[in-house]
N, C-alpha and C. Protein backbone atom coordinates (compact mmCIF):
# COMPACT_ATOMS: atom_id res chain seq x y z
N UNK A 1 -101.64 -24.40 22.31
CA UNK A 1 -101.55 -23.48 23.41
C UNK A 1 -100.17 -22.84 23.51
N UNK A 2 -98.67 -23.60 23.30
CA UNK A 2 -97.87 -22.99 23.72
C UNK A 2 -97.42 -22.04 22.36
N UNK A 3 -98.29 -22.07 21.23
CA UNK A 3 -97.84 -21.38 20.10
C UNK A 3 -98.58 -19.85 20.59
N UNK A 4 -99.58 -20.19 21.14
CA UNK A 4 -100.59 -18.54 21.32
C UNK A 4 -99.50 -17.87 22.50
N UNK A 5 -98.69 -18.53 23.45
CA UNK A 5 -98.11 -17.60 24.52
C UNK A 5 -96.45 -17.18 23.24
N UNK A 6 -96.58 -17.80 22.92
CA UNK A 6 -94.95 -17.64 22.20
C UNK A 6 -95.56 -16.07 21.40
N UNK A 7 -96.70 -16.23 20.76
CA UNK A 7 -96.91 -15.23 19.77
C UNK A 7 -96.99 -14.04 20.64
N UNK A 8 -97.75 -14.21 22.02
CA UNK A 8 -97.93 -12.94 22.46
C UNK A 8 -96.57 -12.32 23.37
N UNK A 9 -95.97 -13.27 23.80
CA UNK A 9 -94.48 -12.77 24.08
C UNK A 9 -93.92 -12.02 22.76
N UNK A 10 -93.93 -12.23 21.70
CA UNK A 10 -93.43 -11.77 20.37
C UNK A 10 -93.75 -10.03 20.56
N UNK A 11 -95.44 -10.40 20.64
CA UNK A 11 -96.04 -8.92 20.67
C UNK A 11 -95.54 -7.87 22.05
N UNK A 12 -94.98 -8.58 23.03
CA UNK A 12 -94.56 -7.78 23.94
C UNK A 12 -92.85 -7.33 23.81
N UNK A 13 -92.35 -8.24 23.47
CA UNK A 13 -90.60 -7.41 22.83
C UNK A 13 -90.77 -6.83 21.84
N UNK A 14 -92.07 -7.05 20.60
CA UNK A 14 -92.08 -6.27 19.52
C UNK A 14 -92.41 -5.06 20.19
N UNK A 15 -93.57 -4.46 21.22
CA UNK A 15 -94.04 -3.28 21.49
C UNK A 15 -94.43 -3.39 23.18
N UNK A 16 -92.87 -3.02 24.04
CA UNK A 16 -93.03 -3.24 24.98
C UNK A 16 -93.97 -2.38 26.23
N UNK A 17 -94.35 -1.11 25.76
CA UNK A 17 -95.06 -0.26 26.20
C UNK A 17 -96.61 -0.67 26.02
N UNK A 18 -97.09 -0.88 26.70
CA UNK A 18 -98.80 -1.39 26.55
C UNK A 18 -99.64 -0.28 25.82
N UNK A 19 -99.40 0.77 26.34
CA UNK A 19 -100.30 2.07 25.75
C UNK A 19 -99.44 3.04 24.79
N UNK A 20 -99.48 2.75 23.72
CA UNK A 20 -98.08 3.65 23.15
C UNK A 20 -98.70 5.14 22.52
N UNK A 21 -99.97 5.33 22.92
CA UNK A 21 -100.39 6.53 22.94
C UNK A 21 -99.62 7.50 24.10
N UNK A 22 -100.15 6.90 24.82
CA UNK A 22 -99.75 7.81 26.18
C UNK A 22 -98.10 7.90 26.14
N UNK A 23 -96.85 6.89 25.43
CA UNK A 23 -95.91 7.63 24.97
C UNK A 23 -95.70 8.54 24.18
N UNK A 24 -96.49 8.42 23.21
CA UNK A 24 -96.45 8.85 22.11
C UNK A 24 -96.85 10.79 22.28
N UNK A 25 -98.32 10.64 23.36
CA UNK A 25 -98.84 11.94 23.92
C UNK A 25 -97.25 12.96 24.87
N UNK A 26 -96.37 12.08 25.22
CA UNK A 26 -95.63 12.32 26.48
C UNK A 26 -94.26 13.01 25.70
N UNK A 27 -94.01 12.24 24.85
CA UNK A 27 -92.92 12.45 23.89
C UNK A 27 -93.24 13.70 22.57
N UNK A 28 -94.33 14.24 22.61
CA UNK A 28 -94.99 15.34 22.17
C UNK A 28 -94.94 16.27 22.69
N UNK A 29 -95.45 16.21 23.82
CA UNK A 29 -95.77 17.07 25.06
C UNK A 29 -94.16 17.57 25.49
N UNK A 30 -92.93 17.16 25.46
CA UNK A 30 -91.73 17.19 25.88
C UNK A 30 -90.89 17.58 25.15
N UNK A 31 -91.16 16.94 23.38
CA UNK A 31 -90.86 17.58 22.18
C UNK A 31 -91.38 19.02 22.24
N UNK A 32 -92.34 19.44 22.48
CA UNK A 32 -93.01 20.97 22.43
C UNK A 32 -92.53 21.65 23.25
N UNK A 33 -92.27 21.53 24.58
CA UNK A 33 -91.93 22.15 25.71
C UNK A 33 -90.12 22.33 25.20
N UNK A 34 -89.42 21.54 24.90
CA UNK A 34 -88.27 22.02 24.23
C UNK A 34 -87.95 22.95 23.59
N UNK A 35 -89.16 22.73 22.46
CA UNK A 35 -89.12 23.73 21.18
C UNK A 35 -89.71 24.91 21.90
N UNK A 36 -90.67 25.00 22.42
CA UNK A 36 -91.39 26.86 23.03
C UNK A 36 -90.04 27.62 24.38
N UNK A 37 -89.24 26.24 24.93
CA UNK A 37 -88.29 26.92 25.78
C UNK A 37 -87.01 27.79 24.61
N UNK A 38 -86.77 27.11 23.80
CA UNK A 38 -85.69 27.26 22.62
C UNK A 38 -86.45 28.52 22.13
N UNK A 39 -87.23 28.68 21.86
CA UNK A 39 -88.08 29.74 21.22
C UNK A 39 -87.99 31.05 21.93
N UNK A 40 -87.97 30.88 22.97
CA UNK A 40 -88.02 31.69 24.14
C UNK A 40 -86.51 32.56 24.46
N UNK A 41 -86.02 31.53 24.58
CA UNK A 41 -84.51 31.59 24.37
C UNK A 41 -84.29 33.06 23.70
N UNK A 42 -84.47 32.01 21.95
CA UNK A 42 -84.00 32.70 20.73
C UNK A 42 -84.64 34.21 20.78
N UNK A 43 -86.06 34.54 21.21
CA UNK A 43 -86.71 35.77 21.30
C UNK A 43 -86.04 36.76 22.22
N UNK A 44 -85.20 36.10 23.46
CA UNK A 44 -85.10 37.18 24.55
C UNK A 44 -83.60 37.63 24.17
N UNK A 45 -82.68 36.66 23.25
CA UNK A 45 -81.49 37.39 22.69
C UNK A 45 -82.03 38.25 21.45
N UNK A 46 -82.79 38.04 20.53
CA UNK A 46 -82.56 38.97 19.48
C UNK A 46 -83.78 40.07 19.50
N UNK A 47 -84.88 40.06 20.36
CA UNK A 47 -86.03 40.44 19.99
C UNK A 47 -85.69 41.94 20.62
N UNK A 48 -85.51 43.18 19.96
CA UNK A 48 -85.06 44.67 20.48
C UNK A 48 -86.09 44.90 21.71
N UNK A 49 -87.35 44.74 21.16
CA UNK A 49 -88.22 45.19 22.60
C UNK A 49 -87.94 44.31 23.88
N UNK A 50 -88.10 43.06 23.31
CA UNK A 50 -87.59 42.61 25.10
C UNK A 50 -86.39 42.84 25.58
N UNK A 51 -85.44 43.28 24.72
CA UNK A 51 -84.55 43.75 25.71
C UNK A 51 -84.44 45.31 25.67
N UNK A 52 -85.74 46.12 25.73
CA UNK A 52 -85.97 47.07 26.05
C UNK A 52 -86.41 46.70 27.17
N UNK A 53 -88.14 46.03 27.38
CA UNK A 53 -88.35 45.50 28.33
C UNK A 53 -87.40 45.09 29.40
N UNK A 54 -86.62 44.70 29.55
CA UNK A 54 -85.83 43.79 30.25
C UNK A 54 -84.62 45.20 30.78
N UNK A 55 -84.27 45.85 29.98
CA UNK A 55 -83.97 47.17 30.98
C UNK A 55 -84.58 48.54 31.53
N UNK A 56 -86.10 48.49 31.00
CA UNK A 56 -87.07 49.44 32.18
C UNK A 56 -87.08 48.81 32.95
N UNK A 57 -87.52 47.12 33.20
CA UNK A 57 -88.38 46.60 34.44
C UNK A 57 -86.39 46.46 35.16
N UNK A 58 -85.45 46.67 34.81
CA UNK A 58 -84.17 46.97 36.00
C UNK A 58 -83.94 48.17 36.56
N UNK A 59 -84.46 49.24 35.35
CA UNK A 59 -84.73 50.42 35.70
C UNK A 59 -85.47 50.61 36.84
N UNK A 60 -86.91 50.12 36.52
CA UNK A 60 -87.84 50.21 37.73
C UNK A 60 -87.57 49.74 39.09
N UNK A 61 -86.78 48.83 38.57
CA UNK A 61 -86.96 47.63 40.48
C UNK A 61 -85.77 48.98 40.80
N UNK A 62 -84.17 49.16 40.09
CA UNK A 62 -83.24 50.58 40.93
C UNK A 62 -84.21 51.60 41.67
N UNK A 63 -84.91 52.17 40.80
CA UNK A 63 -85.71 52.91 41.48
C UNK A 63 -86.68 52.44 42.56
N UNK A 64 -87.38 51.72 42.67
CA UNK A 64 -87.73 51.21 43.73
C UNK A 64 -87.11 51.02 44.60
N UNK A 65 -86.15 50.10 44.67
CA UNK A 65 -85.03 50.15 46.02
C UNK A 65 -84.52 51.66 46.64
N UNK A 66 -83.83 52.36 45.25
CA UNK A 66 -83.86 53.80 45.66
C UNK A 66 -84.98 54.48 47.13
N UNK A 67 -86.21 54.30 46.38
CA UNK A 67 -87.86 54.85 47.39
C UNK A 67 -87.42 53.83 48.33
N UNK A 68 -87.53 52.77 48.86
CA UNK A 68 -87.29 52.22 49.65
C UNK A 68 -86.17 52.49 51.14
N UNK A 69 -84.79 52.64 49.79
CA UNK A 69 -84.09 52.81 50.73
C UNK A 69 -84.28 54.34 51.18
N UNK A 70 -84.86 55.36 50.88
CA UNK A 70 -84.99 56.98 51.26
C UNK A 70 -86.26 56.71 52.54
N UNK A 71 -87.03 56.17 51.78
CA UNK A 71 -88.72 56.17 52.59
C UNK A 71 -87.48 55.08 54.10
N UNK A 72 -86.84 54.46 54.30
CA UNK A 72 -86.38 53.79 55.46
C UNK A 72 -85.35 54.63 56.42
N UNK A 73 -84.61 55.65 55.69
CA UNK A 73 -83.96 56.30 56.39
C UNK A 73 -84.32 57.39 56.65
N UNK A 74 -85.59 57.88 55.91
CA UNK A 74 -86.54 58.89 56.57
C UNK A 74 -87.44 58.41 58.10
N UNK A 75 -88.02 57.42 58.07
CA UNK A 75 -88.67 56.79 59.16
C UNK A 75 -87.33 56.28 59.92
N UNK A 76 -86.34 56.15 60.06
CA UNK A 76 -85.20 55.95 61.16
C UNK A 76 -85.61 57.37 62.00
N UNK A 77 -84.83 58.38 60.83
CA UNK A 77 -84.67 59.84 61.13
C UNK A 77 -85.91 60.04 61.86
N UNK A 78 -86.93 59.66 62.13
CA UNK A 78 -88.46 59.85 62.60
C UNK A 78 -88.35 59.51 63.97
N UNK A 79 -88.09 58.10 63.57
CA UNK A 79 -87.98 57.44 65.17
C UNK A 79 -86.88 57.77 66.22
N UNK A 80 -85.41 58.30 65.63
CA UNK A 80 -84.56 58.73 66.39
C UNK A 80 -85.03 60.31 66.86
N UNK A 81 -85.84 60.48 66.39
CA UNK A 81 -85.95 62.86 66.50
C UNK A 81 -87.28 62.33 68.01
N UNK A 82 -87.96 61.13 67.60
CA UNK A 82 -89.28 60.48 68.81
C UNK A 82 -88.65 60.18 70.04
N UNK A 83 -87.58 59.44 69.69
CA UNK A 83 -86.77 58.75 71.09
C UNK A 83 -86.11 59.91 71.89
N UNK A 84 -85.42 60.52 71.16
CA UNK A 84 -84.67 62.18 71.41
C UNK A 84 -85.75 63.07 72.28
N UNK A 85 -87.12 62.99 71.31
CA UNK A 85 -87.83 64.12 72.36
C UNK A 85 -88.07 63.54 73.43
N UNK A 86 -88.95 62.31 73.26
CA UNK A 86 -89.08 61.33 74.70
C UNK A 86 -88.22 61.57 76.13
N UNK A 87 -87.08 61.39 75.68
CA UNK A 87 -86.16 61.48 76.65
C UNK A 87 -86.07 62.57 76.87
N UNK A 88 -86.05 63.87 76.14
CA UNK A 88 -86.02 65.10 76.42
C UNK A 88 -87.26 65.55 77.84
N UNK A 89 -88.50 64.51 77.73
CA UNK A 89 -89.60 64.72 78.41
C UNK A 89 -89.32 64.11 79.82
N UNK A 90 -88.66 62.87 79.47
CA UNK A 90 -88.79 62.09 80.93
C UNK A 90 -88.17 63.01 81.60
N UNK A 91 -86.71 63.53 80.72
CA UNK A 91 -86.00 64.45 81.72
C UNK A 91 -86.73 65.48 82.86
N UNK A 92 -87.37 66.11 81.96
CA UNK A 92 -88.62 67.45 82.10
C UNK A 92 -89.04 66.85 83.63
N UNK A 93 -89.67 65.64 83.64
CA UNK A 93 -90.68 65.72 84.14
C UNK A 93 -90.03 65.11 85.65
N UNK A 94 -88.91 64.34 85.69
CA UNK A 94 -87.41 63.99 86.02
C UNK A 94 -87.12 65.55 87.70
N UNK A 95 -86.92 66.48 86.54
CA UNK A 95 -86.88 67.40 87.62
C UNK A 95 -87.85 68.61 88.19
N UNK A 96 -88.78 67.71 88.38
CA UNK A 96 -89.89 68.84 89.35
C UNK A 96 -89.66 67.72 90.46
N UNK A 97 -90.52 68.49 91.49
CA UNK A 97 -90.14 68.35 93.05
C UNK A 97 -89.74 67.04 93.25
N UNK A 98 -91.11 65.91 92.69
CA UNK A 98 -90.97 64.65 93.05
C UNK A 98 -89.81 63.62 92.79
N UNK A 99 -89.50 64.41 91.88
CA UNK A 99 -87.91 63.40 91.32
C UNK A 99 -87.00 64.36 92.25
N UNK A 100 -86.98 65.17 92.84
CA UNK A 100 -85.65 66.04 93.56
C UNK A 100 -85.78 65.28 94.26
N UNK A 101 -86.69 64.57 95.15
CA UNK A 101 -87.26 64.38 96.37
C UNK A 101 -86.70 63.09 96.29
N UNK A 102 -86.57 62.44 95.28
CA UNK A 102 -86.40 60.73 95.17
C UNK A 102 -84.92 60.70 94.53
N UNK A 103 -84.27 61.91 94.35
CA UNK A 103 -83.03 61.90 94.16
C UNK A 103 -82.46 61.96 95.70
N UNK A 104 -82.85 63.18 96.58
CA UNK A 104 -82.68 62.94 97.87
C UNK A 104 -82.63 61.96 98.62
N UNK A 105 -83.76 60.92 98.31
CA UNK A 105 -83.95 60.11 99.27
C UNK A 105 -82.82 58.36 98.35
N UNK A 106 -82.34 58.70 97.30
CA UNK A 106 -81.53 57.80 97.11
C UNK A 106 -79.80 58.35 97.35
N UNK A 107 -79.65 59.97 97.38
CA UNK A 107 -78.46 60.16 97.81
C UNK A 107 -78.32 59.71 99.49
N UNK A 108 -79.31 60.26 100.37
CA UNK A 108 -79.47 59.49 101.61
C UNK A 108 -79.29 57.89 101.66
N UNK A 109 -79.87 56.95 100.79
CA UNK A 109 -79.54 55.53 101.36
C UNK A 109 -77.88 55.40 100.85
N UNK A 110 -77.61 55.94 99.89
CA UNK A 110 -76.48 55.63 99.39
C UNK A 110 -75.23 55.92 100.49
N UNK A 111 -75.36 57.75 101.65
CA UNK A 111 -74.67 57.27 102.46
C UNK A 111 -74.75 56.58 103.41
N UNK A 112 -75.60 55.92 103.54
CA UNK A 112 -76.27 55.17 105.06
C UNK A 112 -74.68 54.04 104.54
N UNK A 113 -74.72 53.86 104.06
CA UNK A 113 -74.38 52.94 103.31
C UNK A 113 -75.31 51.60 102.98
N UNK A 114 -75.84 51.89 102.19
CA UNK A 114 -76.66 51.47 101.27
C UNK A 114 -76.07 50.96 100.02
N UNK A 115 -76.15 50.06 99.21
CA UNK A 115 -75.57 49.99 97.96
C UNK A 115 -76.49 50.49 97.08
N UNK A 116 -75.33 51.70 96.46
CA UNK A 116 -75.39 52.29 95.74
C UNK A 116 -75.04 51.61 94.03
N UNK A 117 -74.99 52.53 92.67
CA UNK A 117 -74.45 52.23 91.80
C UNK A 117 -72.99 51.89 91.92
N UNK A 118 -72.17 52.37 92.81
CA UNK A 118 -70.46 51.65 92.70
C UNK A 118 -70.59 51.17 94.15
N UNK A 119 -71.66 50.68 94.98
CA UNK A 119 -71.69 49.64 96.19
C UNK A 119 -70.64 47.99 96.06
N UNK A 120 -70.51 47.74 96.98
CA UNK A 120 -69.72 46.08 96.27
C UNK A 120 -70.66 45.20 96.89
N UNK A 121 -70.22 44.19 96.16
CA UNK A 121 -71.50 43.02 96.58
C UNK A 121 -70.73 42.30 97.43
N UNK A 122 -71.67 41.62 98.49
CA UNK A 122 -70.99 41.18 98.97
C UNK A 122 -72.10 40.22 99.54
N UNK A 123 -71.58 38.68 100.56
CA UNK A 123 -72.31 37.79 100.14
C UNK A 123 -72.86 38.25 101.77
N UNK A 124 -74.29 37.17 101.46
CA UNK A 124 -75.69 37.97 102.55
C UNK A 124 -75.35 36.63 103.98
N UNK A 125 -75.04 37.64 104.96
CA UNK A 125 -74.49 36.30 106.28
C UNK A 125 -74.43 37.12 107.76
């Protein structure tokens, strides 16, 4: 009996991995992925088209940002000419009777003395 455990201890420092496929699969798999990154590498320094490739698609994205940044300061320019008329309207509409009338009736509280925009505060007693 103690000769069969001695032998199989033997077999476990001789081959300490139980499944030495699945190293063997892993250490392949890692070996390859090295070699196709290296490969990759080596293609994107010497290969003329990809680094054609590689300066249209910088080309493209400049230009894009370009459209971007035009198409954004066109829609500013949009929204500031919107806000501009807006206000141009409230004004409009600001001075027909009913706003004279409510300008009146706030120049009136203001002299009652009323607080006005430059009124002082003062505490309530």
């Amino acid at each position: 009996m103690p000769r069969r455990e001695a032998s199989q201890a033997q077999r476990v420092r001789a081959n300490p991995n139980p499944n030495p496929t699945l190293t063997l699969t892993l250490t392949l798999t890692l070996t390859l992925t090295r070699c196709v990154r290296a490969l990759v590498a080596h293609v994107k320094k010497r290969d003329k088209r990809v680094a054609a490739r590689q300066v249209q698609q910088a080309e493209e994205q400049a230009a894009k940002a370009a459209a971007l940044a035009e198409e954004r300061t066109r829609r500013t320019a949009e929204h500031a000419e919107e806000r501009r008329r807006q206000q141009e309207e409230a004004a409009d509409r600001w001075d027909d009777a009913a706003g004279r009338q409510l300008d009146d009736l706030l120049g009136e509280y203001a002299e009652e003395g009323g607080r006005g925009k430059r009124g002082k505060k003062g505490k309530k007693g």
